[in-house]
Protein backbone atom coordinates (compact mmCIF):
# COMPACT_ATOMS: atom_id res chain seq x y z
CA UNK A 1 0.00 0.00 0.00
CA UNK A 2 1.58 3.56 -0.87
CA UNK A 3 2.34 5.51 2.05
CA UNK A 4 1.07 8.70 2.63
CA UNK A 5 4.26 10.63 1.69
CA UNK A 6 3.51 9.06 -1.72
CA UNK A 7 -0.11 9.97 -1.73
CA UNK A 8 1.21 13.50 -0.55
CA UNK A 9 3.70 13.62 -3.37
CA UNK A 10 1.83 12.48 -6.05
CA UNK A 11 -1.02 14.81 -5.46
CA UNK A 12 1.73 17.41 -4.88
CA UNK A 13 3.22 16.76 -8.54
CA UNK A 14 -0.39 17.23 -10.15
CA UNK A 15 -0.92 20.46 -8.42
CA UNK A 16 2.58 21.77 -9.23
CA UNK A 17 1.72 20.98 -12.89
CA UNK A 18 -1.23 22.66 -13.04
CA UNK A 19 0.47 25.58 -12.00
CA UNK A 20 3.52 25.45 -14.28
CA UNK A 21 0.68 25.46 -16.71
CA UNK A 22 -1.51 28.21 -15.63
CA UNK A 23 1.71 30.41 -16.19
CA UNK A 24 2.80 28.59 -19.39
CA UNK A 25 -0.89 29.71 -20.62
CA UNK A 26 -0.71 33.04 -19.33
CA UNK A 27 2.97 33.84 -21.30
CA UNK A 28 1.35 32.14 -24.23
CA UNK A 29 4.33 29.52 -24.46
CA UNK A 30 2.79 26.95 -26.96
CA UNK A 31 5.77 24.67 -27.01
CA UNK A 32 5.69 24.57 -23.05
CA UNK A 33 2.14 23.85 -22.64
CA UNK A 34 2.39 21.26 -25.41
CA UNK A 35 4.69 19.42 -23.02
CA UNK A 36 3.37 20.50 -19.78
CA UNK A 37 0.21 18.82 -21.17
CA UNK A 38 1.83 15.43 -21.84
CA UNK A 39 3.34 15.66 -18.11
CA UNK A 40 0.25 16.66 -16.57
CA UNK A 41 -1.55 13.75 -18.41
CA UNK A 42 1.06 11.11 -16.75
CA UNK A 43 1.03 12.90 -13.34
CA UNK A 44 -2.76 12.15 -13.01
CA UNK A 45 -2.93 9.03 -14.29
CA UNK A 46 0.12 8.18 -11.88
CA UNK A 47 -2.29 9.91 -8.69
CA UNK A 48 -5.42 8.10 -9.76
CA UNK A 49 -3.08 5.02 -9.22
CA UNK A 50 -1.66 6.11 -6.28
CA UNK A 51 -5.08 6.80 -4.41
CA UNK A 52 -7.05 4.05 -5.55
CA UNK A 53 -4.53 1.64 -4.05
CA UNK A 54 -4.23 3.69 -0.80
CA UNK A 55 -8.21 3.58 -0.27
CA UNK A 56 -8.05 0.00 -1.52
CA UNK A 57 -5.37 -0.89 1.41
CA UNK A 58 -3.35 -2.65 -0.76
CA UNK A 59 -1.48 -3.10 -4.08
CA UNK A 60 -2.64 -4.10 -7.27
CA UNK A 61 -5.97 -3.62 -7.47
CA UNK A 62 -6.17 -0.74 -10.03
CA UNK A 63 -3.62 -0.29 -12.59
CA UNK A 64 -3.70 2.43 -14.57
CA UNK A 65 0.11 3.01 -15.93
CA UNK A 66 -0.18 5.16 -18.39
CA UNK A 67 1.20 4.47 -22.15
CA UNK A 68 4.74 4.02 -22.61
CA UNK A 69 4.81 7.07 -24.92
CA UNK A 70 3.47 9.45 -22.46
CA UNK A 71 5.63 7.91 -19.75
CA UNK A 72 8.66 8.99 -22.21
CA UNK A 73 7.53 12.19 -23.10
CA UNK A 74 6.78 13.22 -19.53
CA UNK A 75 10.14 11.85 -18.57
CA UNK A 76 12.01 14.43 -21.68
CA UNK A 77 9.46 17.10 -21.34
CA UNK A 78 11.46 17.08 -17.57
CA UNK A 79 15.01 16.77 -19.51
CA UNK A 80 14.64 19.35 -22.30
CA UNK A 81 17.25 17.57 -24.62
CA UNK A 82 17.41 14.75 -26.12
CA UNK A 83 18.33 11.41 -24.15
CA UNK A 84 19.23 7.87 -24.21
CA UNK A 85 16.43 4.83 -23.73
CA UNK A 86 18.66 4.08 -20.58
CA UNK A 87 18.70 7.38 -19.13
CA UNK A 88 15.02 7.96 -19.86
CA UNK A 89 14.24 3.99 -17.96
CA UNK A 90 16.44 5.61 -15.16
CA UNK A 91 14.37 8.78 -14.66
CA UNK A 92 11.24 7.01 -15.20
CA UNK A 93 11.92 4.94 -12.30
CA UNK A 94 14.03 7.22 -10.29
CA UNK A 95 11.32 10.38 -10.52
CA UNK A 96 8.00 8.95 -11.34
CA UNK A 97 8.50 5.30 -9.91
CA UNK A 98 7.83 3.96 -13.47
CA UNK A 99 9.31 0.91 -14.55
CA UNK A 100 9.60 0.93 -18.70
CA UNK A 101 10.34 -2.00 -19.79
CA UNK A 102 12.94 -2.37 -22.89
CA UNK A 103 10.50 -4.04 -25.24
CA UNK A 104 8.07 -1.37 -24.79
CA UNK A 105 10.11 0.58 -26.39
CA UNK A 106 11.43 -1.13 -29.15
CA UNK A 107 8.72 -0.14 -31.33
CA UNK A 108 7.69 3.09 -30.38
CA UNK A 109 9.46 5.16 -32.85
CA UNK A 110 7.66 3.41 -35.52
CA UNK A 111 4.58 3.60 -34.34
CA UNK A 112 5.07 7.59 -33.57
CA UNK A 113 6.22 7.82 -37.19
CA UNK A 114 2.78 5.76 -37.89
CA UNK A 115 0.39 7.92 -35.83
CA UNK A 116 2.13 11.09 -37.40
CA UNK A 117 1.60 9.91 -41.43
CA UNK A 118 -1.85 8.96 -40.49
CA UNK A 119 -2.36 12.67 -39.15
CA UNK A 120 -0.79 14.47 -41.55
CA UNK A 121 -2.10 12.13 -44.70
CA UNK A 122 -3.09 14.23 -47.62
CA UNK A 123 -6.72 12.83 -48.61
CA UNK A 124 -8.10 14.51 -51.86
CA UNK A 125 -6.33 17.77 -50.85
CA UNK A 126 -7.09 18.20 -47.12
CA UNK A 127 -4.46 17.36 -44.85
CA UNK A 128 -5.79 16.21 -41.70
CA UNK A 129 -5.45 17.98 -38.16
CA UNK A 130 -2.55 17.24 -36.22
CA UNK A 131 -3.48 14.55 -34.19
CA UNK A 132 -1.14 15.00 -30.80
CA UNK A 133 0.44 17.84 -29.50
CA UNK A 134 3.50 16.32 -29.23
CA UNK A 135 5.70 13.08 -30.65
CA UNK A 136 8.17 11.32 -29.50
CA UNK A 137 11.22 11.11 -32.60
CA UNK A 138 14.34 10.36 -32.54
CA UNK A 139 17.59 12.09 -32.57
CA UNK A 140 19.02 13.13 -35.68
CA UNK A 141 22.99 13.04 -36.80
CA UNK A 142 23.89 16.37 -37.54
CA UNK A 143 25.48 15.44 -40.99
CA UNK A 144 23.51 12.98 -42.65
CA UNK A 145 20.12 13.59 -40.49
CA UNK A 146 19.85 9.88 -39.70
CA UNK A 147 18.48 8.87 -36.45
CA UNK A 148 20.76 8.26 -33.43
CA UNK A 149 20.38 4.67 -32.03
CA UNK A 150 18.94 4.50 -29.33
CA UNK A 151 18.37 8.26 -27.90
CA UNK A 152 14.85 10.13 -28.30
CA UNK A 153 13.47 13.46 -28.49
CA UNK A 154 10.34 15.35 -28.33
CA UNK A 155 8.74 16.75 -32.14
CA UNK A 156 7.78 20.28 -30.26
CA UNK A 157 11.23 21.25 -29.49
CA UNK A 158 13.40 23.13 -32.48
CA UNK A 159 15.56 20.93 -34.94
CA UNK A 160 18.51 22.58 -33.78
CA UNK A 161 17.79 20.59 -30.01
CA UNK A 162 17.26 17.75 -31.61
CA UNK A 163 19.98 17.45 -34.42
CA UNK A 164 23.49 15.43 -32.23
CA UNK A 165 26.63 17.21 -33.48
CA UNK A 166 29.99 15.96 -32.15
CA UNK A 167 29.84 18.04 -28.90
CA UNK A 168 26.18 17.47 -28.37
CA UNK A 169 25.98 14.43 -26.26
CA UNK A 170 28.41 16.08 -23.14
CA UNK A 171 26.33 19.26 -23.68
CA UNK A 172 23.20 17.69 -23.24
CA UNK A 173 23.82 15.80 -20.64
CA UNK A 174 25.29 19.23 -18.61
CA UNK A 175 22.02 20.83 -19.25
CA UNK A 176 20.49 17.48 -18.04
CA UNK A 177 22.12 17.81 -15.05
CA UNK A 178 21.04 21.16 -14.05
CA UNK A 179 17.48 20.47 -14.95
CA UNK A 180 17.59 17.77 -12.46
CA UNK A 181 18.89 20.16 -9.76
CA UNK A 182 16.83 21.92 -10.24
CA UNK A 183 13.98 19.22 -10.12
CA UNK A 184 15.31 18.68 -7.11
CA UNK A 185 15.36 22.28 -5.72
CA UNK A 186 11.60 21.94 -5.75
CA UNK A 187 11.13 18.85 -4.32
CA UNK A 188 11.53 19.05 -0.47
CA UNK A 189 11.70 16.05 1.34
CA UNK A 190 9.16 14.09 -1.65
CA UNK A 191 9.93 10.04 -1.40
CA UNK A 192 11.35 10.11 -5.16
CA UNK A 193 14.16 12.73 -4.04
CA UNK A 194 16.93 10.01 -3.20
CA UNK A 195 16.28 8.02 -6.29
CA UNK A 196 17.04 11.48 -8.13
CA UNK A 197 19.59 12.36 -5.99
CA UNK A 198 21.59 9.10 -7.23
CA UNK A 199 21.39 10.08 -10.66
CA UNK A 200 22.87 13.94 -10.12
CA UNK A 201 25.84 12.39 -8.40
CA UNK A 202 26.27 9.91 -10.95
CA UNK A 203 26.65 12.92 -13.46
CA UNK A 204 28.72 15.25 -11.04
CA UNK A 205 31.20 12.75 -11.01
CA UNK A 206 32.37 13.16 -14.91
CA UNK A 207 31.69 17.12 -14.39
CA UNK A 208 35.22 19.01 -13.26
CA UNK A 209 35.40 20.33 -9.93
CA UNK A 210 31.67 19.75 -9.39
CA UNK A 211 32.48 17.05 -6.26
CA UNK A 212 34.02 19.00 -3.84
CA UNK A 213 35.30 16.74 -0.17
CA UNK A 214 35.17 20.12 2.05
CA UNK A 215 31.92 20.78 1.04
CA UNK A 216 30.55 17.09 0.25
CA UNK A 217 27.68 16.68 -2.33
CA UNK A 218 26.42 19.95 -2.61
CA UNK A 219 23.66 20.91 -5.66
CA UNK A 220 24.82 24.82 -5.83
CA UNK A 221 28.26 23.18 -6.07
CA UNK A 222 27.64 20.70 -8.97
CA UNK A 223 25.20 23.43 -11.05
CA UNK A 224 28.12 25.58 -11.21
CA UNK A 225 30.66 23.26 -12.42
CA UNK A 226 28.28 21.98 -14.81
CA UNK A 227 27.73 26.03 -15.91
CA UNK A 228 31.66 26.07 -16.28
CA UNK A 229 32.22 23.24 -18.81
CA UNK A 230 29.01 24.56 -20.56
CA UNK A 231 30.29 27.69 -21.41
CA UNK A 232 33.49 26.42 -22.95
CA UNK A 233 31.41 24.27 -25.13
CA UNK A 234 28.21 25.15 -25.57
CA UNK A 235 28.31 28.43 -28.02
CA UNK A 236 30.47 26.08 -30.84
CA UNK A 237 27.98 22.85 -30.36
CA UNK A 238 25.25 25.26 -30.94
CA UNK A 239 26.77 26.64 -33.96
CA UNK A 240 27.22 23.27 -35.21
CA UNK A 241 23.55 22.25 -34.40
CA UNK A 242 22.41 25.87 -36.52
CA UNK A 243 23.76 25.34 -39.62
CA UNK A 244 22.78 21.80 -39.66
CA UNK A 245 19.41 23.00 -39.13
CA UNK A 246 19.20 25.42 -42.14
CA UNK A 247 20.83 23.04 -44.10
CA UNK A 248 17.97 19.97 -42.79
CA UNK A 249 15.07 22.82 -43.43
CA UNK A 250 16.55 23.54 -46.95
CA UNK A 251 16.91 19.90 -47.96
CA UNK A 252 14.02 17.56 -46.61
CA UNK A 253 10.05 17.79 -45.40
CA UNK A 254 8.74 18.05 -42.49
CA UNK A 255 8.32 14.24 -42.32
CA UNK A 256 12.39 13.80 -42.80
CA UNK A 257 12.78 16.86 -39.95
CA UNK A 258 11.41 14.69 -37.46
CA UNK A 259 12.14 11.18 -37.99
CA UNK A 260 14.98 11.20 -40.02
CA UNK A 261 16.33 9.96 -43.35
CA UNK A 262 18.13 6.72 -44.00
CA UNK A 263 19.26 8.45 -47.42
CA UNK A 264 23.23 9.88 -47.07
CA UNK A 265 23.40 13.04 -48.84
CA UNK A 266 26.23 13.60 -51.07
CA UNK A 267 27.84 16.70 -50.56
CA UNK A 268 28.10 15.76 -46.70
CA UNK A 269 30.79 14.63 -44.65
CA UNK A 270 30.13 10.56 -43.56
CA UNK A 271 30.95 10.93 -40.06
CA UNK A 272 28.12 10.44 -37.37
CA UNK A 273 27.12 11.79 -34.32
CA UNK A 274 26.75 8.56 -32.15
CA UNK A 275 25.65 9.71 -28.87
């Protein structure tokens, strides 16, 4: 049976949510309240679960886990850059106590790529509405605009987020870090904190100067370090992630902008972006 700190918490993340939202509306931020939606959908879902079982008095006798799409997108709406399956399982679990399992994933992509066609079909000259807010795609390489193995994205955020250039991967992962912080920052003493808490230090540790023995693990500490190493590399991965973009806008449809191409165009270099 959930404890109360969990019913506490879970209502806690709905309410948060809602107002995150209410502000997102009010500064008319489409592309936040696209993915505020997404998380907001999860976070209910996730509360209806969480009270049915406490007023039940024990465990599985309601399950209502939502999709494994919306579990993903809620879990890189939180991220803001693009991120590996194993980081996104990690989060799931460690923030939202979801457990994703691998084969649930194995043919999302596809079926995103499905559900967006099928929305976007042109039938006797009338393209039909969008049918979600948001997608989950994946990463593209910066150079031949093929997806990245294995690490996702969200469609709402700009093709410049979600193209991987050579520097990419360490500077999403900084930024990734400092979201988290700062997920943290707002969470008090919520039950999912520790789980979190595991994953920041497990990133601080690659980060410079960010674990510090006189002061121990301290989040101001680690979000500055992680500031550091960003601005050393973050203005020439973002130039590198720009001009891919024009080129990717120039070159292929809004189809190939979010989900890739498996075609290698000529006149472009043949190295990838792995991740």
């Amino acid at each position: 049976m959930p404890s109360m700190a969990e019913v506490r918490a879970a209502m806690a993340d709905v309410a948060a949510l809602q107002e995150r939202l209410a502000t997102a509306l009010s500064a008319e931020d489409h592309t936040e309240v696209d993915q505020l939606l997404v998380e907001l959908s999860v976070a209910e879902k996730r509360r209806n679960r969480v009270l049915q079982r406490a007023s039940a008095g024990k465990a599985g006798t309601f399950d209502a886990a939502p999709p494994v799409r919306e579990q993903v997108a809620a879990v890189l709406g939180l991220l803001t850059r693009p991120s590996s399956v194993s980081l996104i399982r990690d989060v799931a679990a460690g923030r939202y106590g979801e457990n994703i399992q691998p084969s649930r994933l194995a043919s999302l992509r596809r079926d995103e790529q499905r559900s967006w066609r099928a929305a976007h079909r042109d039938d006797g000259g009338t393209t039909r509405p969008l049918g979600r807010p948001v997608y989950v795609v994946p990463a593209l390489t910066y150079d031949r605009f093929t997806p990245v193995r294995g690490m996702l994205a969200l469609s709402s955020w700009p093709l410049e987020v979600r193209l991987i250039a050579p520097a990419s991967p360490r500077v999403d992962i900084l930024h990734v870090t400092i979201r988290l912080i700062g997920e943290l920052d707002r969470a008090g003493d919520a039950p999912w904190t520790p789980n979190l808490r595991r994953l920041v230090w497990r990133f601080a540790r690659s980060v410079a100067g960010a674990m510090d023995s006189r002061r121990g693990f301290d989040y101001a500490h680690v979000r500055a370090a992680a500031e550091r190493e960003l601005q050393q590399i973050a203005d020439a991965d973002t130039a590198e992630r720009e001009q891919a973009a024009r080129r990717a806008r120039a070159q292929l449809d809004k189809d190939s902008q979010l989900f890739g191409t498996n075609l290698r165009l000529a006149d472009q270099p043949s190295t990838e972006a792995t991740g």
